[in-house]
C-alpha atoms as a PDB file:
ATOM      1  CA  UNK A   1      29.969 234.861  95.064  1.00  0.00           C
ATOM      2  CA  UNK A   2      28.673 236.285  91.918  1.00  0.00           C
ATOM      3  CA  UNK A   3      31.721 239.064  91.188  1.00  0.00           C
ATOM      4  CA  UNK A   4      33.939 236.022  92.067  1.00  0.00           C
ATOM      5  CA  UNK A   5      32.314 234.057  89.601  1.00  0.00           C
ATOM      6  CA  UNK A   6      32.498 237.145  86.705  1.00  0.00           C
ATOM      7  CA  UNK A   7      36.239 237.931  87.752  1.00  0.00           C
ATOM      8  CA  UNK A   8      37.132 234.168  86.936  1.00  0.00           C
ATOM      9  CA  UNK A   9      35.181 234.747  83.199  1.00  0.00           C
ATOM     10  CA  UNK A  10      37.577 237.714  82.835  1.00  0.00           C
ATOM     11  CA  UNK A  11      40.328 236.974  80.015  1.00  0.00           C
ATOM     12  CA  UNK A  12      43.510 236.658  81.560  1.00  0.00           C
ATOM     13  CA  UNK A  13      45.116 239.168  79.060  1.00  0.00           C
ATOM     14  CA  UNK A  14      42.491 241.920  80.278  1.00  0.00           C
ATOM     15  CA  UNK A  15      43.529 241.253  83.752  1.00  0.00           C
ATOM     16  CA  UNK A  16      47.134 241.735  82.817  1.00  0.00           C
ATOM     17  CA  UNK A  17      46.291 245.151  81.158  1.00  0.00           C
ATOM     18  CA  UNK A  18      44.053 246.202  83.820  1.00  0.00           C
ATOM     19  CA  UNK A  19      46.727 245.618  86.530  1.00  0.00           C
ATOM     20  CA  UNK A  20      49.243 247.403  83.950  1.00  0.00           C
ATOM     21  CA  UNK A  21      46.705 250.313  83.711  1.00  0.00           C
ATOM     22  CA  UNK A  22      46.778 251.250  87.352  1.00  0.00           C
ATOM     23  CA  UNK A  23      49.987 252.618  86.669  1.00  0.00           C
ATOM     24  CA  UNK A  24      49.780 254.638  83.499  1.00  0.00           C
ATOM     25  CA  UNK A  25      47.941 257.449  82.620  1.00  0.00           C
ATOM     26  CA  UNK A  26      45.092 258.154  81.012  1.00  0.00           C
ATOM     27  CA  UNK A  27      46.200 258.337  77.220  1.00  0.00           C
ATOM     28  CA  UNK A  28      47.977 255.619  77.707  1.00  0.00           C
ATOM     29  CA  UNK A  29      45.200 253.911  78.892  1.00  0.00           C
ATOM     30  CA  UNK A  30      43.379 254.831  75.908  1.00  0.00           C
ATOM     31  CA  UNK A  31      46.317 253.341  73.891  1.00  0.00           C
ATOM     32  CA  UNK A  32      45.790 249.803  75.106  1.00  0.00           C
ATOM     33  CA  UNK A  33      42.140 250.298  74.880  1.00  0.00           C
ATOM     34  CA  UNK A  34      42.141 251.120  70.789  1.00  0.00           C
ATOM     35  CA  UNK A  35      44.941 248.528  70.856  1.00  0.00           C
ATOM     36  CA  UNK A  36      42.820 246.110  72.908  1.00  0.00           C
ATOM     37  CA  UNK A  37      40.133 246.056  70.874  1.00  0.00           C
ATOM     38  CA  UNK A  38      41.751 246.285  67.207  1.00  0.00           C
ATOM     39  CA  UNK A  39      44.435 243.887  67.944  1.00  0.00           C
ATOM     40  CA  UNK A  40      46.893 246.473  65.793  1.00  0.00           C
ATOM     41  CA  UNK A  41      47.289 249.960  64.278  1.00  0.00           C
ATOM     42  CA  UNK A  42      49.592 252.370  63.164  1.00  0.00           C
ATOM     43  CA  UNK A  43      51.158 255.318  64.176  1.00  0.00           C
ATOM     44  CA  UNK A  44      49.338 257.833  62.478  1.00  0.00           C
ATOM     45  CA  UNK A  45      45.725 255.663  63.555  1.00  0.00           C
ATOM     46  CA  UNK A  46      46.516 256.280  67.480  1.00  0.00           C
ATOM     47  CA  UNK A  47      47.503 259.881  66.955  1.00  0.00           C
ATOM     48  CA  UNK A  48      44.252 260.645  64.852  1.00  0.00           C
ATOM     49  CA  UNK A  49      41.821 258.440  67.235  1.00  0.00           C
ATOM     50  CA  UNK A  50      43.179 259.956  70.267  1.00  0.00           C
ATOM     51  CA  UNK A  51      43.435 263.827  68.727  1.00  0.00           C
ATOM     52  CA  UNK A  52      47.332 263.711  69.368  1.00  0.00           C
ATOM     53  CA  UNK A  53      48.822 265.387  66.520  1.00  0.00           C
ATOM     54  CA  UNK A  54      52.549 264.539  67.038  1.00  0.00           C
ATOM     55  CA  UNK A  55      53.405 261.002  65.969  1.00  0.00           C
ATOM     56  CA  UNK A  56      56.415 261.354  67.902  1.00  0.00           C
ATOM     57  CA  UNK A  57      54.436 261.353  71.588  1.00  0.00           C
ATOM     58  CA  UNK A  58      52.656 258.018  70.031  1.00  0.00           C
ATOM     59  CA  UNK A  59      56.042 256.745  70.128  1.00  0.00           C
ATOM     60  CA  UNK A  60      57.220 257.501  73.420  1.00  0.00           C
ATOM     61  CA  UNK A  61      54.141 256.361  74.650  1.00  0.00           C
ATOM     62  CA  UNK A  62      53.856 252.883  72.947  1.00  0.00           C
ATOM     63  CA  UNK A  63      57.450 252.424  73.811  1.00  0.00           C
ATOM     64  CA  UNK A  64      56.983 252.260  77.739  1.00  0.00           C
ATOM     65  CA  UNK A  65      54.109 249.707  76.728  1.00  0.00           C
ATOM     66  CA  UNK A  66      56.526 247.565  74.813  1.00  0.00           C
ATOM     67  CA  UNK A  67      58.707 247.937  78.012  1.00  0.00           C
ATOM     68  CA  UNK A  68      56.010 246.813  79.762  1.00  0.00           C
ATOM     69  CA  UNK A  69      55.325 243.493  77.683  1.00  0.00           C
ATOM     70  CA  UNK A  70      52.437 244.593  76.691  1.00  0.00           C
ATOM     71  CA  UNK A  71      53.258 245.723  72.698  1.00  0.00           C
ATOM     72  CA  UNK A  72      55.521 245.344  70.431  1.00  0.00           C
ATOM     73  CA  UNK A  73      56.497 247.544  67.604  1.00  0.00           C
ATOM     74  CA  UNK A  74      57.434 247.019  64.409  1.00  0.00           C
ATOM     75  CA  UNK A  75      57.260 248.040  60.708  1.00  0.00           C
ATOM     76  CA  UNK A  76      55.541 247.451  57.666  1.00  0.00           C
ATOM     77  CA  UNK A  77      53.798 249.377  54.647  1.00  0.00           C
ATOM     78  CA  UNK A  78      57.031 250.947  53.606  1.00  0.00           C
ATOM     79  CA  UNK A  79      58.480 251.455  56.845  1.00  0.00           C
ATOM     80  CA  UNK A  80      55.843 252.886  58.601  1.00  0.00           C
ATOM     81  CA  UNK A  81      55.276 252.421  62.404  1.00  0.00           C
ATOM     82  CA  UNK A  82      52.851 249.645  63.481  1.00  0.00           C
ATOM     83  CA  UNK A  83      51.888 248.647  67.604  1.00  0.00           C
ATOM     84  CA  UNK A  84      50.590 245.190  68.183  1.00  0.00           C
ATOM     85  CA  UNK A  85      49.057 244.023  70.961  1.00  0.00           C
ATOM     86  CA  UNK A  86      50.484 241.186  72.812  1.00  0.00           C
ATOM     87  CA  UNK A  87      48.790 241.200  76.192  1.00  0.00           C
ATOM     88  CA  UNK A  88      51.223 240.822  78.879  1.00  0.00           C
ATOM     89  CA  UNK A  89      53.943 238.767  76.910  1.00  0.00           C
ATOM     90  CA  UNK A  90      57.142 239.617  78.936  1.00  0.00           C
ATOM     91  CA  UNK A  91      59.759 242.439  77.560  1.00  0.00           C
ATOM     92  CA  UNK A  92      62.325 240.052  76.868  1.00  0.00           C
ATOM     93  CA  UNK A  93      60.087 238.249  74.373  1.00  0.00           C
ATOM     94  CA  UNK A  94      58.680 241.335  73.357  1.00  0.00           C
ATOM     95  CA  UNK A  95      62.362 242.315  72.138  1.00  0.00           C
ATOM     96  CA  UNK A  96      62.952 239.168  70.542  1.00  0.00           C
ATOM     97  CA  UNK A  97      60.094 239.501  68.491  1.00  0.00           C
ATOM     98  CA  UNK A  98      61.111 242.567  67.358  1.00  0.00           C
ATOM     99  CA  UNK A  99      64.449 241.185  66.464  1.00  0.00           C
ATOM    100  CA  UNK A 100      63.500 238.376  64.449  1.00  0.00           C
ATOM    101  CA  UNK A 101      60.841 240.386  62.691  1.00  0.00           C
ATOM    102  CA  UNK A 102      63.158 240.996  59.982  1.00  0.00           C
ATOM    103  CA  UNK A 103      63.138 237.517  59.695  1.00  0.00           C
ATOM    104  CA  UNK A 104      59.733 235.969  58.703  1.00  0.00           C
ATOM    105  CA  UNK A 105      59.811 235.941  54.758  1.00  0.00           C
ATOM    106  CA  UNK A 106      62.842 233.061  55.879  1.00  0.00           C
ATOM    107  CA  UNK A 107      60.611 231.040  58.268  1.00  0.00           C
ATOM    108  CA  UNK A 108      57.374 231.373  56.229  1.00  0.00           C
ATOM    109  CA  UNK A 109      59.831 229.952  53.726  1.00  0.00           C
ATOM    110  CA  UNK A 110      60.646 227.148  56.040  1.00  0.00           C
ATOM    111  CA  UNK A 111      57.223 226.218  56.683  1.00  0.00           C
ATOM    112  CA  UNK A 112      56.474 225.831  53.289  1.00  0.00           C
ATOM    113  CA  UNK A 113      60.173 224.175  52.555  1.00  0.00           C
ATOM    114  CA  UNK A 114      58.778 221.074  52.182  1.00  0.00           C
ATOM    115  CA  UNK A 115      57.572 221.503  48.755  1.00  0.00           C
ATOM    116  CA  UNK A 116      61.092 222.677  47.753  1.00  0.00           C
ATOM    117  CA  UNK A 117      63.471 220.040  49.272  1.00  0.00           C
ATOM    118  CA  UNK A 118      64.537 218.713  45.667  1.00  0.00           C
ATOM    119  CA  UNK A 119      68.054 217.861  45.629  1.00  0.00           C
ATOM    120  CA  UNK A 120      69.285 214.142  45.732  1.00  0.00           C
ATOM    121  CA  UNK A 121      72.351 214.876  48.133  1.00  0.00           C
ATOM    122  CA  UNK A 122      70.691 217.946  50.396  1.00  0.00           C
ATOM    123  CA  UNK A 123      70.869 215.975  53.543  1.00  0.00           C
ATOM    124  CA  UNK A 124      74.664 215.122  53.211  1.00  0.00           C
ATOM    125  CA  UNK A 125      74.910 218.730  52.217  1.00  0.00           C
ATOM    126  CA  UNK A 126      73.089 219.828  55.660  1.00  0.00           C
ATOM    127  CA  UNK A 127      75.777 217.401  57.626  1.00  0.00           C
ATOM    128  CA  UNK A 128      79.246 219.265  57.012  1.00  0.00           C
ATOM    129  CA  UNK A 129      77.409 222.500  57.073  1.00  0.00           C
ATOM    130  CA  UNK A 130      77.604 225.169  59.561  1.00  0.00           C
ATOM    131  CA  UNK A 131      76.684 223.584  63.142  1.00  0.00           C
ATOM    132  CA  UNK A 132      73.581 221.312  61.819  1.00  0.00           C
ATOM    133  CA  UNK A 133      75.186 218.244  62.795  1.00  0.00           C
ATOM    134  CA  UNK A 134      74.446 218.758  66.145  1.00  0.00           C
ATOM    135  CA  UNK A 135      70.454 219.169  65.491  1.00  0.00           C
ATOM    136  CA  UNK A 136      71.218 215.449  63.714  1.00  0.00           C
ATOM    137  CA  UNK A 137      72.555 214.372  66.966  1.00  0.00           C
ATOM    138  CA  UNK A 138      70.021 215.494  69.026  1.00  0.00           C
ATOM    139  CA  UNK A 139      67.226 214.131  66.577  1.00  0.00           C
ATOM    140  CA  UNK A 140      64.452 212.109  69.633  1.00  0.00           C
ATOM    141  CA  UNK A 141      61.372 210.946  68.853  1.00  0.00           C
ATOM    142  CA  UNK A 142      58.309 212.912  70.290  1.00  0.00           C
ATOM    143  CA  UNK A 143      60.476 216.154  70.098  1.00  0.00           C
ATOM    144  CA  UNK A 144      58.937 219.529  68.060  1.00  0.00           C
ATOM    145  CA  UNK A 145      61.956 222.055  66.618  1.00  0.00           C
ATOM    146  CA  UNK A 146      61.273 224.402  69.773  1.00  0.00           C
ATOM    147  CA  UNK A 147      62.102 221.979  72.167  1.00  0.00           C
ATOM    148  CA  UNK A 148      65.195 220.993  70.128  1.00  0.00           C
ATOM    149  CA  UNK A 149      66.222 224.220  69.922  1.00  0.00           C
ATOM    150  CA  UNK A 150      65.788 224.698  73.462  1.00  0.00           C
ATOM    151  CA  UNK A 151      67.793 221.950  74.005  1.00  0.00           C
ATOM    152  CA  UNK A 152      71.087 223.597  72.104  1.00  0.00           C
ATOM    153  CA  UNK A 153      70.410 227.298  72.904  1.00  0.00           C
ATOM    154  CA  UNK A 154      70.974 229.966  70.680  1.00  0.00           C
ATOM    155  CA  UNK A 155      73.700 228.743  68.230  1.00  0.00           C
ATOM    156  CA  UNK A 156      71.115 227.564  65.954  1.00  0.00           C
ATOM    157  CA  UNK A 157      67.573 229.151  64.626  1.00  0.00           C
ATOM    158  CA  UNK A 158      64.386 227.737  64.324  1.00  0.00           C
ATOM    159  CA  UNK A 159      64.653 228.453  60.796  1.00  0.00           C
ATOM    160  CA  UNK A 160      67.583 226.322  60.189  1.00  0.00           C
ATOM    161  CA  UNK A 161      65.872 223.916  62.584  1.00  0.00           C
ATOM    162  CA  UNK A 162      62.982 223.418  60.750  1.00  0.00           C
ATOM    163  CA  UNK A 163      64.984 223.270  57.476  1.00  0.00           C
ATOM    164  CA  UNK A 164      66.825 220.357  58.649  1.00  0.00           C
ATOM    165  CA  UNK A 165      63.879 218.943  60.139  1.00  0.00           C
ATOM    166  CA  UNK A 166      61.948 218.770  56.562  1.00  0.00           C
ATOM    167  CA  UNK A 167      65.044 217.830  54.705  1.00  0.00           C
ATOM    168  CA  UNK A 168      65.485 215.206  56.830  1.00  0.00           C
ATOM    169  CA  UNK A 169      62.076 213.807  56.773  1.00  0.00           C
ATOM    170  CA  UNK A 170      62.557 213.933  52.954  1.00  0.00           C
ATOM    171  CA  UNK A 171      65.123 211.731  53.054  1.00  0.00           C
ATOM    172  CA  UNK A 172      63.728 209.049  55.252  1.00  0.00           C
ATOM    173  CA  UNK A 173      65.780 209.729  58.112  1.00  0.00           C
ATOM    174  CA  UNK A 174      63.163 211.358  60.023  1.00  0.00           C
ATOM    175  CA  UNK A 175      59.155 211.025  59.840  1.00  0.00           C
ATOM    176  CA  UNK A 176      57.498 214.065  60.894  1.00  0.00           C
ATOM    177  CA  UNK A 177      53.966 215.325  61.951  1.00  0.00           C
ATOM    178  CA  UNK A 178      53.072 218.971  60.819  1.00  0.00           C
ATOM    179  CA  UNK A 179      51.094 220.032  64.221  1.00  0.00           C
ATOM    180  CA  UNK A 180      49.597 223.557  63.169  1.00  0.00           C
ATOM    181  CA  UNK A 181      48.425 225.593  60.388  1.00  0.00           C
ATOM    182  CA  UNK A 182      50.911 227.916  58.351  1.00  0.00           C
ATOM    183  CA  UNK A 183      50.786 230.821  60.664  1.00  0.00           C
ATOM    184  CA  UNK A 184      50.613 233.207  57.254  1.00  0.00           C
ATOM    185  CA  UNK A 185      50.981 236.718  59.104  1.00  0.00           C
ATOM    186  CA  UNK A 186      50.665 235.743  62.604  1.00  0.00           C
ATOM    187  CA  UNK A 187      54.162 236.519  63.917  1.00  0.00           C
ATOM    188  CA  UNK A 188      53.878 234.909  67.320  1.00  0.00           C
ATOM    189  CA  UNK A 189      52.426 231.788  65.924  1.00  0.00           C
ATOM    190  CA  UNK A 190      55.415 231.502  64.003  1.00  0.00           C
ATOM    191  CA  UNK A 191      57.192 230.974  66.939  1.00  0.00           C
ATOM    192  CA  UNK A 192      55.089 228.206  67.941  1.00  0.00           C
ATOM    193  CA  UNK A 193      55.843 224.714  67.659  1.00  0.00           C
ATOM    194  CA  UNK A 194      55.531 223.159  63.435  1.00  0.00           C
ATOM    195  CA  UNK A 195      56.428 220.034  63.503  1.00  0.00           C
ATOM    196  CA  UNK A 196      57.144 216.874  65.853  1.00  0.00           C
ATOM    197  CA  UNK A 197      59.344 214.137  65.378  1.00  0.00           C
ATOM    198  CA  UNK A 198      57.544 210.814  65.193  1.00  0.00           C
ATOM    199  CA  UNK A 199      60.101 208.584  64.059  1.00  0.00           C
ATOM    200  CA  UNK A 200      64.059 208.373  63.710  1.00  0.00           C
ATOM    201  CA  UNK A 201      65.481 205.306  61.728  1.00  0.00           C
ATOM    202  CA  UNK A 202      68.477 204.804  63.674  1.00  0.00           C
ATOM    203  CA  UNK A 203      70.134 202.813  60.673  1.00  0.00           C
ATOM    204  CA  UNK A 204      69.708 205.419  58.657  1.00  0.00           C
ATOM    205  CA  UNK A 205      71.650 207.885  61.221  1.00  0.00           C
ATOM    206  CA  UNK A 206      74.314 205.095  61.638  1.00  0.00           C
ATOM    207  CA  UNK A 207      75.320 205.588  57.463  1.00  0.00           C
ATOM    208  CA  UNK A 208      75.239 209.527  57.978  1.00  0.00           C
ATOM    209  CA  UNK A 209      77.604 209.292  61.205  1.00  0.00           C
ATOM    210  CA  UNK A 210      79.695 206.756  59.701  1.00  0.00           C
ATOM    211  CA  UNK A 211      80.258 209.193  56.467  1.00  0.00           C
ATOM    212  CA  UNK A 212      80.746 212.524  58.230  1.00  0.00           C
ATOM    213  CA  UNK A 213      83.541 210.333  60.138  1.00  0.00           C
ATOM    214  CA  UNK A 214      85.095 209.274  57.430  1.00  0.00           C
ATOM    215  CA  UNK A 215      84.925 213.079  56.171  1.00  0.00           C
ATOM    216  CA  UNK A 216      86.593 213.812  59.490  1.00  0.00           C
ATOM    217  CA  UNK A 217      89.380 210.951  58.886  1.00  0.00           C
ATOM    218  CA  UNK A 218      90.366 212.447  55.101  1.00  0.00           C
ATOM    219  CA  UNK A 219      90.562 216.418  56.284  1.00  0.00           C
ATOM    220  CA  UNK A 220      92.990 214.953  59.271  1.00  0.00           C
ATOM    221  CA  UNK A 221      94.978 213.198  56.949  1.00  0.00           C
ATOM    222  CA  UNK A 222      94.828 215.370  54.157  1.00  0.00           C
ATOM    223  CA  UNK A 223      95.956 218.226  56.556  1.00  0.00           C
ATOM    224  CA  UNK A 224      98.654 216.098  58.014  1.00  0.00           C
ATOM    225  CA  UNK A 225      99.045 217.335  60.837  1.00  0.00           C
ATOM    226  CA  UNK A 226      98.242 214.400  63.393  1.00  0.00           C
ATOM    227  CA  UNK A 227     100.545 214.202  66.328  1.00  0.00           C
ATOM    228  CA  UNK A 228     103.435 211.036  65.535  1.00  0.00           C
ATOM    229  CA  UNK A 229     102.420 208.271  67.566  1.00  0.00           C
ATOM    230  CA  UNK A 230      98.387 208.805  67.220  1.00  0.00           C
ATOM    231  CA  UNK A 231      95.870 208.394  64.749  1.00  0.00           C
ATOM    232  CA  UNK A 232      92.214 209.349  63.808  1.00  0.00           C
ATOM    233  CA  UNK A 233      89.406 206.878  65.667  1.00  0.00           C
ATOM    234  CA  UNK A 234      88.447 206.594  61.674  1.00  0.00           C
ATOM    235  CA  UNK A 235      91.376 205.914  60.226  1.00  0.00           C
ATOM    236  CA  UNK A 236      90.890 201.976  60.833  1.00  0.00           C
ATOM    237  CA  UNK A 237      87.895 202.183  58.332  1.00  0.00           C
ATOM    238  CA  UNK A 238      89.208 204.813  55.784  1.00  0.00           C
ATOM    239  CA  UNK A 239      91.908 202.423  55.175  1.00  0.00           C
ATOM    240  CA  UNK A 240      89.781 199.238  54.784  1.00  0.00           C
ATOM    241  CA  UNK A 241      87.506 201.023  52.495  1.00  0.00           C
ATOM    242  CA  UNK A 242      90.315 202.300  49.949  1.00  0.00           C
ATOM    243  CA  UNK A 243      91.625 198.457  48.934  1.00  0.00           C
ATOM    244  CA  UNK A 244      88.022 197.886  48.699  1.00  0.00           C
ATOM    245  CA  UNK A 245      87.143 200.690  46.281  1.00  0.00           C
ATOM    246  CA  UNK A 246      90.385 199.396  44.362  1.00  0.00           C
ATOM    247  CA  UNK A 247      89.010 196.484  43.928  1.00  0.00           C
ATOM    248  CA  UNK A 248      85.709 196.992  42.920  1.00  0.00           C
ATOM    249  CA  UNK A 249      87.483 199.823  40.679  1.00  0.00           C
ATOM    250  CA  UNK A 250      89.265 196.874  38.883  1.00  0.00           C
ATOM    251  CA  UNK A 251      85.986 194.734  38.482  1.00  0.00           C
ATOM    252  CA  UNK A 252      84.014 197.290  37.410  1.00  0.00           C
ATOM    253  CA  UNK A 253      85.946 197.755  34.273  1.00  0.00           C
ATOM    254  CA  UNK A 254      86.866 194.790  33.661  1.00  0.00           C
ATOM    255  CA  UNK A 255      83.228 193.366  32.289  1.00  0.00           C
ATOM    256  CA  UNK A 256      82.486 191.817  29.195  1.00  0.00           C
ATOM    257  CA  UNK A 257      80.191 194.216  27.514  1.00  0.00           C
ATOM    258  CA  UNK A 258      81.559 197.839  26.529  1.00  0.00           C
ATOM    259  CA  UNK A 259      78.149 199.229  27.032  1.00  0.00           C
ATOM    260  CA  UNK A 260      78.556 198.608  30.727  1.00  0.00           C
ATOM    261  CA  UNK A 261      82.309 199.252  31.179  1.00  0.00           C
ATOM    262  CA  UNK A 262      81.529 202.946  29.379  1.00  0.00           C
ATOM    263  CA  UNK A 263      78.335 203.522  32.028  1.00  0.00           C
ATOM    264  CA  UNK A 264      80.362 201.762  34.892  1.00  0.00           C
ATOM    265  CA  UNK A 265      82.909 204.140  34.619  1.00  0.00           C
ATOM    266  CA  UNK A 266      80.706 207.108  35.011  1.00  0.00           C
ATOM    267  CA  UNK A 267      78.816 205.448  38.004  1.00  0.00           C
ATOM    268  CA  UNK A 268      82.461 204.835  39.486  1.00  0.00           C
ATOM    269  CA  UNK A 269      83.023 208.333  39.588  1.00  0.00           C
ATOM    270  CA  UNK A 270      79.499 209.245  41.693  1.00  0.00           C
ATOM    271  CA  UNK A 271      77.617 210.186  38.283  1.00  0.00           C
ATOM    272  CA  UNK A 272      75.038 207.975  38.690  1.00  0.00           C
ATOM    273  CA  UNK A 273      71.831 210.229  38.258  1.00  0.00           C
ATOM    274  CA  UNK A 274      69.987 210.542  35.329  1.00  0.00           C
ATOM    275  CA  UNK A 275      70.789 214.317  35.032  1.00  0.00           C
ATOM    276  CA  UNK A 276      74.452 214.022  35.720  1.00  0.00           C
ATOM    277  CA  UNK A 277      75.023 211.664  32.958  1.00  0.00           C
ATOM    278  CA  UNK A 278      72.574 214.093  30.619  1.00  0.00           C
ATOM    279  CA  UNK A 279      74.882 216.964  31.317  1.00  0.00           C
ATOM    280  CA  UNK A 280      78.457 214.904  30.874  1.00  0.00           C
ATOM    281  CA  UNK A 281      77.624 213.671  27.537  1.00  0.00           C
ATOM    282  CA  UNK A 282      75.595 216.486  26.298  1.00  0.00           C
ATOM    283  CA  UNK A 283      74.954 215.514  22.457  1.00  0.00           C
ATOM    284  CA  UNK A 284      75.807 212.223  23.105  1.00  0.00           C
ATOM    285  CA  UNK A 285      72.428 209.868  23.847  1.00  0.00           C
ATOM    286  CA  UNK A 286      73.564 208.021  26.843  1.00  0.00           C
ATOM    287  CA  UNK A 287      70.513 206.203  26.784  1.00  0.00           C
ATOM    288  CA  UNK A 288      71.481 203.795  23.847  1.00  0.00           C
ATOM    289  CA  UNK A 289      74.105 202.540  26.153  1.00  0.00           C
ATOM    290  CA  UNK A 290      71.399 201.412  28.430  1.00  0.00           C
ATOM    291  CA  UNK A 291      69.684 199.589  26.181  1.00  0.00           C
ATOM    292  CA  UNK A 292      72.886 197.225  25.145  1.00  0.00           C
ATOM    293  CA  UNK A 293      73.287 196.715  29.024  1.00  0.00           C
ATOM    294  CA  UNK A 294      72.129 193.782  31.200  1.00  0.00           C
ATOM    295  CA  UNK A 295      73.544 194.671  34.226  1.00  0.00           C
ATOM    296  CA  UNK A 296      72.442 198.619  34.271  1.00  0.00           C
ATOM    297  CA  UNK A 297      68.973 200.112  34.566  1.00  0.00           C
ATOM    298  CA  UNK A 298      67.668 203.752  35.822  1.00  0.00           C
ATOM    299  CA  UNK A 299      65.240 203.903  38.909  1.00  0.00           C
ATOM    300  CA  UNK A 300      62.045 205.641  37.279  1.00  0.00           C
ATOM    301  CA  UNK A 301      61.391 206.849  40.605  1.00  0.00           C
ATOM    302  CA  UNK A 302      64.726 208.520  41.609  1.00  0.00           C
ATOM    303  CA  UNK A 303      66.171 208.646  38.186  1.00  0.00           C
ATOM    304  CA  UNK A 304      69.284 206.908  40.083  1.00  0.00           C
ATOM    305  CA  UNK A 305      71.325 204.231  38.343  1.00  0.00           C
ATOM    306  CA  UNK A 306      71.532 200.924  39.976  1.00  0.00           C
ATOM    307  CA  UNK A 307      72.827 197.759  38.638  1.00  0.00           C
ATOM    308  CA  UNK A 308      71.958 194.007  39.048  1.00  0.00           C
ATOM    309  CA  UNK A 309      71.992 192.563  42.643  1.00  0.00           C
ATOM    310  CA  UNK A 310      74.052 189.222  41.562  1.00  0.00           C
ATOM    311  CA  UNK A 311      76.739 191.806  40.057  1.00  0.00           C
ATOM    312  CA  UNK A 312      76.419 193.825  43.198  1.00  0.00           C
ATOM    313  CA  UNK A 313      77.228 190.224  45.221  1.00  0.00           C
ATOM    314  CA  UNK A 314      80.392 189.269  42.848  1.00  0.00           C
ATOM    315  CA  UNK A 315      81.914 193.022  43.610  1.00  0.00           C
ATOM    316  CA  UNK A 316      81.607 192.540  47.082  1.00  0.00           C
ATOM    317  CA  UNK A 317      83.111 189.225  46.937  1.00  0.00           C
ATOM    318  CA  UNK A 318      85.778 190.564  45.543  1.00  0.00           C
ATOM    319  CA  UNK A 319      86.178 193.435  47.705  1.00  0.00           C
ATOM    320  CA  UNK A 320      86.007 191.308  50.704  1.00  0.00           C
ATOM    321  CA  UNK A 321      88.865 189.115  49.847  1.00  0.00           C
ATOM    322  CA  UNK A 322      91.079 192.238  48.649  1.00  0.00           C
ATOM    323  CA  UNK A 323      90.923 193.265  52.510  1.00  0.00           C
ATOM    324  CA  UNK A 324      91.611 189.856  53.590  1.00  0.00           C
ATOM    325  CA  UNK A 325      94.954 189.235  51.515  1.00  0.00           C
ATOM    326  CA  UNK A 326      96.018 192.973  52.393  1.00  0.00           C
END
């Protein structure tokens, strides 16, 4: 009773490495011993604690232990041979550590990318690029970024993953929970799960799937080259919207007060930041125009230019009954 008792306080990783031992011999043995018990070392630090004076035999040897999931290798220290333990991690896994190793300066940069998402527009940026819609269609609550990545296999890393996760959640799309520390140098915590997805605001994810198919409808018709006798599922509101942006186009610019017609203009044309209008009038002080306006003021929070709710209400009046007459 009592050595069934002490077997079950055995860690499960020693079992592993005993059961791995019966098979090797006795230097390598030794290996996983050192490496058991100081979690890493070099090269050179196995050949000189076990009197081995070839670093080359340190690297057969450590090899068939990576083959047996029980290392991995890798470098650092300008490029100099390091052995980690791992304790029974399959080979497969052990490879793909190895493989990503390269790697971790980008996802340590993704954990931290949260303090870096500044730009107004990243999130529409992250829609047309590369395959990231598909992580914005597979956006659940309760999900972390391994399990989404799980979900659409290897196309995608957990890098970009994570990126869009935190770009999303800057934008309000997303909320997420950071669920772990930074894991700093720990490679295999890095792998671990970051983040989990508490909440998706489905309205939100309506406006970005409603854009990126109008994107869709403008490339087919720009390209023309839709088959005669069909037409993009889009193409209904793409051509609804354009009489509407005519219109408002004409209202906009036809207001009273130059101060707003000049500003108008600008904000017609998508230069409605702060820093946009700095850098298209350069010397010129913008501002002044502002102050002459009653219909225009800057968000101190986003720096964004928005103008008066009742003038909002009279373009969209407007804008309605364009589409109705056409």
């Amino acid at each position: 009773m009592d050595n069934i008792e002490k077997d079950k306080d055995i860690p499960k990783i020693a079992k592993v490495a005993e059961a791995q031992s019966r098979t090797l011999d006795p230097i390598d043995t030794k290996i996983i011993q050192i490496l058991f018990d100081k979690k890493e070392a070099s090269y050179q630090d196995l050949a000189n604690d076990l009197n081995i004076k070839s670093k080359t035999t340190i690297g057969r040897r450590v090899k068939k232990l990576q083959n047996e999931g029980l290392v991995y290798i890798y470098k650092k220290e300008k490029n100099i041979n390091f052995v980690k333990w791992v304790g029974g991690v399959p080979a497969i896994e052990s490879e793909l550590i190895r493989a990503t190793n390269n790697h971790v300066r980008a996802s340590l940069l993704a954990e931290y990318y949260d303090k870096m998402v500044t730009n107004a527009f990243s999130l529409f940026s992250i829609i047309f690029e590369d395959n990231y819609w598909e992580i914005i269609m597979n956006l659940r609550e309760g999900l972390n970024e391994v399990e989404l990545s799980q979900r659409m296999g290897d196309a995608i890393s957990l890098d970009s993953i994570r990126r869009v996760l935190v770009t999303c959640n800057y934008h309000n799309l997303i909320e997420i929970k950071t669920i772990r520390e930074p894991s700093g140098n720990d490679i295999i915590a890095l792998f671990e799960p970051l983040y989990r997805i508490e909440k998706l605001n489905r309205e939100y994810l309506e406006y970005f799937i409603i854009i990126r198919g109008l994107a869709s409808a403008m490339i087919a018709k720009m390209d023309n080259k839709i088959p005669p006798g069909y037409a993009h599922l889009y193409n209904g509101i793409l051509k609804l919207i354009v009489p509407m942006f005519l219109a408002l186009k004409d209202k906009a610019i036809s207001n009273v007060s130059e101060a707003d017609n000049k500003i108008l203009e600008k904000m017609l044309s998508n230069y409605d930041f702060a820093p946009d209008l700095e850098r298209i009038y350069k010397h010129e002080n913008w501002r002044i125009l502002l102050k002459g306006s009653n219909n225009i003021k800057i968000d101190e929070r986003t720096d964004n230019l928005m103008i008066r709710e009742s003038l909002s209400e009279r373009y969209e009046k407007i804008m309605i009954e364009r589409v109705i007459k056409k």
